[in-house]
Each structure stands twice: as structure tokens, then as C-alpha cells.
PDB file of N, CA and C in Angstrom:
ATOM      1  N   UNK A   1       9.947   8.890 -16.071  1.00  0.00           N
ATOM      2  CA  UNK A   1       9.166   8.225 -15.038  1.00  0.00           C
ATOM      3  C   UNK A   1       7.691   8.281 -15.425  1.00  0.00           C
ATOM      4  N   UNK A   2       7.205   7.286 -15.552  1.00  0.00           N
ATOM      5  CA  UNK A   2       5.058   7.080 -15.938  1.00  0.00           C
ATOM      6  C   UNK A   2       4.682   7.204 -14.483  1.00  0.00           C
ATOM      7  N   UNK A   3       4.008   7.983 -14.454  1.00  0.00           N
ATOM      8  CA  UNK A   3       3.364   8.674 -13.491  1.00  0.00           C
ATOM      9  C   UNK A   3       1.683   7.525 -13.658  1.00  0.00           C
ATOM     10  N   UNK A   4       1.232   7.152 -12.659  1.00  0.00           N
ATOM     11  CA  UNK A   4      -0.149   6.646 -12.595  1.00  0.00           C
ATOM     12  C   UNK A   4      -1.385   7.681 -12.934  1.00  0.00           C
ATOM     13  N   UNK A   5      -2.308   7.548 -13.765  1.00  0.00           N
ATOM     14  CA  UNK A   5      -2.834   8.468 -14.544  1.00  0.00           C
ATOM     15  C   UNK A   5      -4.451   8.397 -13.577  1.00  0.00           C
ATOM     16  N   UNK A   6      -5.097   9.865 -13.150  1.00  0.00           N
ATOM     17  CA  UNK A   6      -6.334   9.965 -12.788  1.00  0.00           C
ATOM     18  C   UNK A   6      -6.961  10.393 -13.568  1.00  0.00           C
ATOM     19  N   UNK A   7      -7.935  10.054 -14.085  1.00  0.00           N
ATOM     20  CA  UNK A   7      -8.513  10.650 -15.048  1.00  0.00           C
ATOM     21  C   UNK A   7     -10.408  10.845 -14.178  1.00  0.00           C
ATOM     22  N   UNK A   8     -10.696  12.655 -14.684  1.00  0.00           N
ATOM     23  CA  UNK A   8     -12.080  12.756 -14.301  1.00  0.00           C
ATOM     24  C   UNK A   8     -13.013  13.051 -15.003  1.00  0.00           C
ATOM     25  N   UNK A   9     -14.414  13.406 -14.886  1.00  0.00           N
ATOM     26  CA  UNK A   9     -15.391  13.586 -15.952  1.00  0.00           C
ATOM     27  C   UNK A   9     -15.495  15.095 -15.335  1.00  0.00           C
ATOM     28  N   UNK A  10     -15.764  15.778 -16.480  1.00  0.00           N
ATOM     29  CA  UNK A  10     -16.215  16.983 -16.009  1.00  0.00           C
ATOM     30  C   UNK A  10     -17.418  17.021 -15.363  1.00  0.00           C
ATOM     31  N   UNK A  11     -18.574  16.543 -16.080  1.00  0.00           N
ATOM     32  CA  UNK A  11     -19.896  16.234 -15.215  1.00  0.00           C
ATOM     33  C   UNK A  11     -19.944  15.862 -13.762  1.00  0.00           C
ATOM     34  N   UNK A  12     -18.911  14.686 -13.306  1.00  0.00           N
ATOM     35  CA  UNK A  12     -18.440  14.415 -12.193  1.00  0.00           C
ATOM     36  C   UNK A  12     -17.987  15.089 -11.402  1.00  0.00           C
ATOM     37  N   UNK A  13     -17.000  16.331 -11.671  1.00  0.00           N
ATOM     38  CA  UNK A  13     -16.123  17.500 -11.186  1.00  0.00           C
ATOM     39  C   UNK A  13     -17.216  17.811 -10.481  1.00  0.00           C
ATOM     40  N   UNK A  14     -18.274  18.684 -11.577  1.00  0.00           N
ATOM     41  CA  UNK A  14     -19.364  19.133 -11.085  1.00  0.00           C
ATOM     42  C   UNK A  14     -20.460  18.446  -9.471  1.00  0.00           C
ATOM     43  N   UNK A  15     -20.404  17.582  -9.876  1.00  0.00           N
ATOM     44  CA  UNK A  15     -21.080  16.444  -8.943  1.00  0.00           C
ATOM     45  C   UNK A  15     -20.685  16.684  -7.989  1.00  0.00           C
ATOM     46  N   UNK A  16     -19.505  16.805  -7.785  1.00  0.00           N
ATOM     47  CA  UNK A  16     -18.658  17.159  -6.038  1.00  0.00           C
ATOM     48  C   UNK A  16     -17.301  16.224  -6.425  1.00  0.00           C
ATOM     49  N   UNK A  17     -16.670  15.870  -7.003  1.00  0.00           N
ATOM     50  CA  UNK A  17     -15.346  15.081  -7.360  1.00  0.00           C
ATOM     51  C   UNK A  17     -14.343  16.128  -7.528  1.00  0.00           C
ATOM     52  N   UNK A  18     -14.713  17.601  -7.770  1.00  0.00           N
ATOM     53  CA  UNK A  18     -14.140  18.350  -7.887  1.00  0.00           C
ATOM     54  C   UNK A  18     -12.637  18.549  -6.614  1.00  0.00           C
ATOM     55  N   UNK A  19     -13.581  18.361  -5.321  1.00  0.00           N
ATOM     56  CA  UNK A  19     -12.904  18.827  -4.239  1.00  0.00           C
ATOM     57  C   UNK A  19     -11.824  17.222  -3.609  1.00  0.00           C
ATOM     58  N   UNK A  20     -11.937  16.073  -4.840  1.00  0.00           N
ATOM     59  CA  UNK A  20     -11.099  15.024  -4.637  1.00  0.00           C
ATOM     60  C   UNK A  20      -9.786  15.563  -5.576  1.00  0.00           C
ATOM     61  N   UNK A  21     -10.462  16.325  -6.635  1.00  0.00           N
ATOM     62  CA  UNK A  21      -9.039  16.433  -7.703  1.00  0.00           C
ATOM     63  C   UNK A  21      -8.518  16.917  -7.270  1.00  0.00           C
ATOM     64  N   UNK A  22      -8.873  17.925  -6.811  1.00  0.00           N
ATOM     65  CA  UNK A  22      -8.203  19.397  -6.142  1.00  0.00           C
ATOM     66  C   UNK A  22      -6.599  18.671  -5.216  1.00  0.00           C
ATOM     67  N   UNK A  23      -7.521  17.946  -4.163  1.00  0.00           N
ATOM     68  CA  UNK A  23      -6.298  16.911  -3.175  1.00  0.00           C
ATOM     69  C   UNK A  23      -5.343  16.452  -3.924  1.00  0.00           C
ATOM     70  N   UNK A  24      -5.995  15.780  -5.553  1.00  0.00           N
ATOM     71  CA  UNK A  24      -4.859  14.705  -5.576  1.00  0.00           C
ATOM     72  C   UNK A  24      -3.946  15.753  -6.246  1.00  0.00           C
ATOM     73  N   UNK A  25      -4.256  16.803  -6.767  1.00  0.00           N
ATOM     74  CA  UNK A  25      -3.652  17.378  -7.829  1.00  0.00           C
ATOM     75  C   UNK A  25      -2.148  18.267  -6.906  1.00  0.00           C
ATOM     76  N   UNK A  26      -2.795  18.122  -5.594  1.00  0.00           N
ATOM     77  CA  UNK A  26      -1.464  18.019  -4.826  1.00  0.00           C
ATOM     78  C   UNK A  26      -0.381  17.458  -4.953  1.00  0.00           C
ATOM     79  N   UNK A  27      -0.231  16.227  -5.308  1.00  0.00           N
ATOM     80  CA  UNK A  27       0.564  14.980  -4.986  1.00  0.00           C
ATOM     81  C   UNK A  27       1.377  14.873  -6.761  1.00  0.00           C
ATOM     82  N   UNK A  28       2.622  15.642  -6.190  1.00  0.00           N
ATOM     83  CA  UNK A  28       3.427  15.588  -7.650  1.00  0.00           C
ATOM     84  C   UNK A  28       4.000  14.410  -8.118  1.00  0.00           C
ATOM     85  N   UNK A  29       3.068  13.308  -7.890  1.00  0.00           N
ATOM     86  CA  UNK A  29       3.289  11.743  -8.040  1.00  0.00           C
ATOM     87  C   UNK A  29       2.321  11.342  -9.262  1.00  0.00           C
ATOM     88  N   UNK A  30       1.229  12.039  -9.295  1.00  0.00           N
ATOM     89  CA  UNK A  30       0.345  11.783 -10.167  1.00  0.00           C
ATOM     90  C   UNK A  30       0.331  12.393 -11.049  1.00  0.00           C
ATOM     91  N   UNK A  31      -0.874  11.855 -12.242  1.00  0.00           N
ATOM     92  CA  UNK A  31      -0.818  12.974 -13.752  1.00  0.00           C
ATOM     93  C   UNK A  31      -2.487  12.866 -13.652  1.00  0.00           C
ATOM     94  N   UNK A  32      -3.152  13.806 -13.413  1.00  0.00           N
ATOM     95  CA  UNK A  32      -4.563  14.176 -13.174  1.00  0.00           C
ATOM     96  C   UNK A  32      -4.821  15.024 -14.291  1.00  0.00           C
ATOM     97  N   UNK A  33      -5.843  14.217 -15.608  1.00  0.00           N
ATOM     98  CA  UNK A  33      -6.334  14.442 -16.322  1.00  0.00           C
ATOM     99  C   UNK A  33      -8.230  14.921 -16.368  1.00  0.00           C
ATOM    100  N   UNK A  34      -8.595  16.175 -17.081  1.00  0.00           N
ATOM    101  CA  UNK A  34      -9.926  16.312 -17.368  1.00  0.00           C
ATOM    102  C   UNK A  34     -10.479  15.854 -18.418  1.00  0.00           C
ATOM    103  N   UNK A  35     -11.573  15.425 -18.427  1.00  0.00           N
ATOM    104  CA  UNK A  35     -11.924  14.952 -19.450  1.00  0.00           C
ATOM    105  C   UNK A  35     -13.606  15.677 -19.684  1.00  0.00           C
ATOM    106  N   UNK A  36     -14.387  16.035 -21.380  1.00  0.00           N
ATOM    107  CA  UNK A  36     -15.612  16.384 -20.568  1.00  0.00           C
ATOM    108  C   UNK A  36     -16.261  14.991 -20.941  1.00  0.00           C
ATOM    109  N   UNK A  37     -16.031  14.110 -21.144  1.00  0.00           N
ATOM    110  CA  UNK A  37     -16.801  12.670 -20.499  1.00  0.00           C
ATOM    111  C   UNK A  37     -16.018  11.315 -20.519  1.00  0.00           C
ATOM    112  N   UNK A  38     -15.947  10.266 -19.874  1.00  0.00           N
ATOM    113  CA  UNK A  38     -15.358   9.243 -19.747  1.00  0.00           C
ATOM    114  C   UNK A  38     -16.513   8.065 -20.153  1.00  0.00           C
ATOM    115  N   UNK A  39     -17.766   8.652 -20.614  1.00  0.00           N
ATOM    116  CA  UNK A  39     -18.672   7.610 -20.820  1.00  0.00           C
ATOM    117  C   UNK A  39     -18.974   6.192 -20.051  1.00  0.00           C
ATOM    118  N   UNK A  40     -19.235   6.973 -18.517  1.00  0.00           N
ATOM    119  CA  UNK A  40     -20.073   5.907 -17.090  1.00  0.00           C
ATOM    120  C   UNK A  40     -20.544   6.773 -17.092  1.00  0.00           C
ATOM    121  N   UNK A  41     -21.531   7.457 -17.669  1.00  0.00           N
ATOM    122  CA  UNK A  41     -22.882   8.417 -17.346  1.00  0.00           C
ATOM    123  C   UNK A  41     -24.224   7.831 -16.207  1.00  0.00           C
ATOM    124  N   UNK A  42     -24.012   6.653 -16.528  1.00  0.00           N
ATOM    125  CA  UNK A  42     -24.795   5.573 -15.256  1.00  0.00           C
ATOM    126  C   UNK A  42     -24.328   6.366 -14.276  1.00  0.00           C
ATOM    127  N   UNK A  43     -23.412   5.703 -14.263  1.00  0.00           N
ATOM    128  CA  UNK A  43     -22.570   5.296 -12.707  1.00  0.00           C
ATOM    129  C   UNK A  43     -22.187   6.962 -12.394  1.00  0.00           C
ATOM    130  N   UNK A  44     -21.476   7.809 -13.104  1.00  0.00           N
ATOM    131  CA  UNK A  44     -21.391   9.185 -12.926  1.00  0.00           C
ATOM    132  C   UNK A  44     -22.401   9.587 -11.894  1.00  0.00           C
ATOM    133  N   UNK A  45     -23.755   9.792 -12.583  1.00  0.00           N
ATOM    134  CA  UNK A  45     -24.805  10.334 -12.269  1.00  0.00           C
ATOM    135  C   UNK A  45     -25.018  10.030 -10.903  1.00  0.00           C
ATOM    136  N   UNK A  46     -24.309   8.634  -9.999  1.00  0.00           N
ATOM    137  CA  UNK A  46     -24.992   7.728  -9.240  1.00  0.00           C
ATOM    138  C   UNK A  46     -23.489   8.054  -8.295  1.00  0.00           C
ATOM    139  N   UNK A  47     -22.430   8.422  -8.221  1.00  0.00           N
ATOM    140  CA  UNK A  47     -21.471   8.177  -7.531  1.00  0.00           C
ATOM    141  C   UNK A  47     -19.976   9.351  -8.025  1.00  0.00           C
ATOM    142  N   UNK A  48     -19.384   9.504  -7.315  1.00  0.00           N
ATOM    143  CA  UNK A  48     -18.366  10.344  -7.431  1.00  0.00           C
ATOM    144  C   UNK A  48     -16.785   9.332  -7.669  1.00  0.00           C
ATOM    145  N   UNK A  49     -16.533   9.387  -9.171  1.00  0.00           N
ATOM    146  CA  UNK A  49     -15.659   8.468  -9.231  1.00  0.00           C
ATOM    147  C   UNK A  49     -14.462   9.260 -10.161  1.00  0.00           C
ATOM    148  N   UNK A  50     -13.530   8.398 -10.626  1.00  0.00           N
ATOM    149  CA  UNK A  50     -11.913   8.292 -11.318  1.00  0.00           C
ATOM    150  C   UNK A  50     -12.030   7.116 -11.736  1.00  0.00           C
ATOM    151  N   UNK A  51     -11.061   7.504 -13.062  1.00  0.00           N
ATOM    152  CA  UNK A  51     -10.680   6.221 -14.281  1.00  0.00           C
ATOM    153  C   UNK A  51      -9.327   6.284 -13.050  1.00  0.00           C
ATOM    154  N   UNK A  52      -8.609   5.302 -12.948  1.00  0.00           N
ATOM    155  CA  UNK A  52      -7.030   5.313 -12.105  1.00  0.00           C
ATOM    156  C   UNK A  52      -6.658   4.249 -13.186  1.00  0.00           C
ATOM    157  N   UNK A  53      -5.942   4.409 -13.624  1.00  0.00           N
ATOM    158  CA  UNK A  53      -5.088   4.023 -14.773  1.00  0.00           C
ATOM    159  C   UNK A  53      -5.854   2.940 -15.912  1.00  0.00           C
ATOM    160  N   UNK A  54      -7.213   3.869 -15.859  1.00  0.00           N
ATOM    161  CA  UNK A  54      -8.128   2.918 -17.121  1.00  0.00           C
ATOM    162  C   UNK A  54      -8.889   2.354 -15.985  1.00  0.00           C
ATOM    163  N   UNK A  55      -8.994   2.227 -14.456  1.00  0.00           N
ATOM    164  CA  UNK A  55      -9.848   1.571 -13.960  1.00  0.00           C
ATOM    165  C   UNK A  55     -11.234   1.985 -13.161  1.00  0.00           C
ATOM    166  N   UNK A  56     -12.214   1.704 -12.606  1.00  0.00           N
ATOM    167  CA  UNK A  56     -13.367   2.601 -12.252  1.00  0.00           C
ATOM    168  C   UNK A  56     -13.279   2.799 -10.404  1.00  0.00           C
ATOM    169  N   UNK A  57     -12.882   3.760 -10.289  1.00  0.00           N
ATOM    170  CA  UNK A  57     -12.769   3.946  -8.668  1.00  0.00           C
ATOM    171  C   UNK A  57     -13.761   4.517  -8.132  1.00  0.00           C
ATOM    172  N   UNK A  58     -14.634   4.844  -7.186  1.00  0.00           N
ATOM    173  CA  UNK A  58     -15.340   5.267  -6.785  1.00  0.00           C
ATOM    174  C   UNK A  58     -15.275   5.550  -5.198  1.00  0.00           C
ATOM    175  N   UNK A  59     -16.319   6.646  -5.068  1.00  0.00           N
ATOM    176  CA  UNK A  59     -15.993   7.108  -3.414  1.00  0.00           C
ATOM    177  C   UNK A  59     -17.505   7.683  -3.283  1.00  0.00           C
ATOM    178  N   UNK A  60     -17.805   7.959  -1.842  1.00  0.00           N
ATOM    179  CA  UNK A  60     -19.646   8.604  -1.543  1.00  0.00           C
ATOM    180  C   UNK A  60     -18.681  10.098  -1.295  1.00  0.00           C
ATOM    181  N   UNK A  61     -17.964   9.940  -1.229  1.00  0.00           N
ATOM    182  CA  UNK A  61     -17.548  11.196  -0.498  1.00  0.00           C
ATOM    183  C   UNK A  61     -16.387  11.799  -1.479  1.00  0.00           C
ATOM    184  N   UNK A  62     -15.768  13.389  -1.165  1.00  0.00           N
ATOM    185  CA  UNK A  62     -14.655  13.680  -1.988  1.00  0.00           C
ATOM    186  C   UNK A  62     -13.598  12.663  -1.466  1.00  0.00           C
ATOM    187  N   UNK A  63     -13.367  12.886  -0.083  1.00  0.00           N
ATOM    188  CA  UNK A  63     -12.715  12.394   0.767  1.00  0.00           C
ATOM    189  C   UNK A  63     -12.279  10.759   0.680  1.00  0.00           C
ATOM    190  N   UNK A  64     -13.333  10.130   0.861  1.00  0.00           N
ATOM    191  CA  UNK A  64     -13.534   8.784   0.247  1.00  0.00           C
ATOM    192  C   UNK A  64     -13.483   8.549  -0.966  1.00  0.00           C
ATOM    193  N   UNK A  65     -13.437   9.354  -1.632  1.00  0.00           N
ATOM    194  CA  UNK A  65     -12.754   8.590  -3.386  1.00  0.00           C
ATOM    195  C   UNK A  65     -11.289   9.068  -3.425  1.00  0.00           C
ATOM    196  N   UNK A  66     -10.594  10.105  -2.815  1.00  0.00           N
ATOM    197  CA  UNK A  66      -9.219   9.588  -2.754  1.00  0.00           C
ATOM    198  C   UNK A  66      -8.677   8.709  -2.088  1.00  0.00           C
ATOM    199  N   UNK A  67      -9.212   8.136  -0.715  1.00  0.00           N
ATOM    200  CA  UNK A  67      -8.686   7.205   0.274  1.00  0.00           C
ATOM    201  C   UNK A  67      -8.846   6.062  -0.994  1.00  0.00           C
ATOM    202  N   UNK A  68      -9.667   5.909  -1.750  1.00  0.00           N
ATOM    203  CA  UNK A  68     -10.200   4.824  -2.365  1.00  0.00           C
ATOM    204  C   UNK A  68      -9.048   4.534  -3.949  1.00  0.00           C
ATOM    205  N   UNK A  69      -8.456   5.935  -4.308  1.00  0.00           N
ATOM    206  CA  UNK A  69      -7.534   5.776  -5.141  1.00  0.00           C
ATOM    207  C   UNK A  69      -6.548   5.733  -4.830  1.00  0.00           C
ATOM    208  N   UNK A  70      -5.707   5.771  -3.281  1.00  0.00           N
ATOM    209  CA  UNK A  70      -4.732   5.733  -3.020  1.00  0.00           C
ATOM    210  C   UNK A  70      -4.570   4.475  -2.914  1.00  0.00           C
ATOM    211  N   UNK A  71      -5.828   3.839  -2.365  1.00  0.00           N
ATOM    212  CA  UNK A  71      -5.810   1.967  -1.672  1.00  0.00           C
ATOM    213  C   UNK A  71      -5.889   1.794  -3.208  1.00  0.00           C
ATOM    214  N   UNK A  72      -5.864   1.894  -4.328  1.00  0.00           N
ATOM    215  CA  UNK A  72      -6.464   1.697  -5.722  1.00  0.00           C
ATOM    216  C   UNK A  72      -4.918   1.405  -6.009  1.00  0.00           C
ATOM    217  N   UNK A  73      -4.442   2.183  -5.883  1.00  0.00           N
ATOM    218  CA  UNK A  73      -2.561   2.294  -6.706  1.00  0.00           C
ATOM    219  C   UNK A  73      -1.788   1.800  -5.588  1.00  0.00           C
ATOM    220  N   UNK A  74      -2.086   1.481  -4.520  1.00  0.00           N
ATOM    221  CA  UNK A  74      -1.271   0.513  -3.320  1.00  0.00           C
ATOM    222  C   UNK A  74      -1.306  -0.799  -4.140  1.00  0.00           C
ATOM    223  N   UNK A  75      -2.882  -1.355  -4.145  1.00  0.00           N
ATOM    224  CA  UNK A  75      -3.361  -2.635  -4.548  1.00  0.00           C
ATOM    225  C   UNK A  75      -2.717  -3.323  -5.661  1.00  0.00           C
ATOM    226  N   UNK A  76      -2.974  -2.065  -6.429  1.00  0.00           N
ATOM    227  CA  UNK A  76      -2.563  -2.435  -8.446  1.00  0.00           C
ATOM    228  C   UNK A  76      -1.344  -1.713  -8.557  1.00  0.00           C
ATOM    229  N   UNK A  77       0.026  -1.940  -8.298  1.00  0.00           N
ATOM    230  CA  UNK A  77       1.333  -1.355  -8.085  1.00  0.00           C
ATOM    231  C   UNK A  77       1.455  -1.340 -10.179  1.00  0.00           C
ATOM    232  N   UNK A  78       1.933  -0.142 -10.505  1.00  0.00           N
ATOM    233  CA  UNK A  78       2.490  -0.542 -12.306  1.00  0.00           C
ATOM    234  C   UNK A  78       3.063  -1.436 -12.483  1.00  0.00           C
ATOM    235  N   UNK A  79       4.262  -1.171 -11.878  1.00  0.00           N
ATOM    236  CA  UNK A  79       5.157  -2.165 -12.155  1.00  0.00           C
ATOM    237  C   UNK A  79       6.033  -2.902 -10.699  1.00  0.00           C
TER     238      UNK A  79
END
């Protein structure tokens, strides 16, 4: 079974994204990857985000960037 892939920046972790992984890393549906950069150092610096299967998700909040990856993998089904 391919599991939908989260991928985070460590820099980001830091930022406060930390306390989104933490949630998703709940959910034995997903495969939640670290990374120490995903190269959006822009956008990093500027927002608390996830690659979701190669794509750029973003949230202001921890809270709000998982609501935002769940509506993310509703939207964009794999298969």
C-alpha cells in the first residue's frame, strides 16, 4: 500500500511546524518524512508549510497546516 508522503524542513520544524508533524505523525495512514531542507527557504522563512506528495502546502498556524493537508489529500486523491 503507497502511503501519501509529508515531507518537512527541519528549519520549518523549528519555525513551529513541528507541533503539525507531531499530529500527523499520528495518523498510521501517512509516511512523514524529515528533511534538513526542501529548498523554499523564501517561503519557509515566511510560513509554516509541507511538501504533500511533492506539493507546497501551507498553514499560519500548526493547526491550520494540517486542516490544510488533510483538504490537500481529499482534493488530490492518488489514485
Amino acid at each position: 500500500m503507497i502511503l501519501p508522503v509529508i515531507e518537512f524542513c527541519i528549519s520549518n520544524l523549528a519555525s513551529g511546524s513541528y507541533k503539525a508533524m507531531e499530529m500527523l505523525e499520528k495518523d498510521p495512514n501517512l509516511d512523514i518524512i524529515e528533511y534538513s531542507c526542501l529548498s523554499y527557504c523564501t517561503r519557509c522563512a515566511e510560513t509554516l508549510f509541507a511538501l504533500v506528495n511533492g506539493e507546497f502546502v501551507s498553514g499560519e498556524t500548526p493547526e491550520q497546516l494540517v486542516e490544510n493537508i488533510y483538504k490537500h489529500l481529499e482534493e488530490n486523491p492518488m489514485f
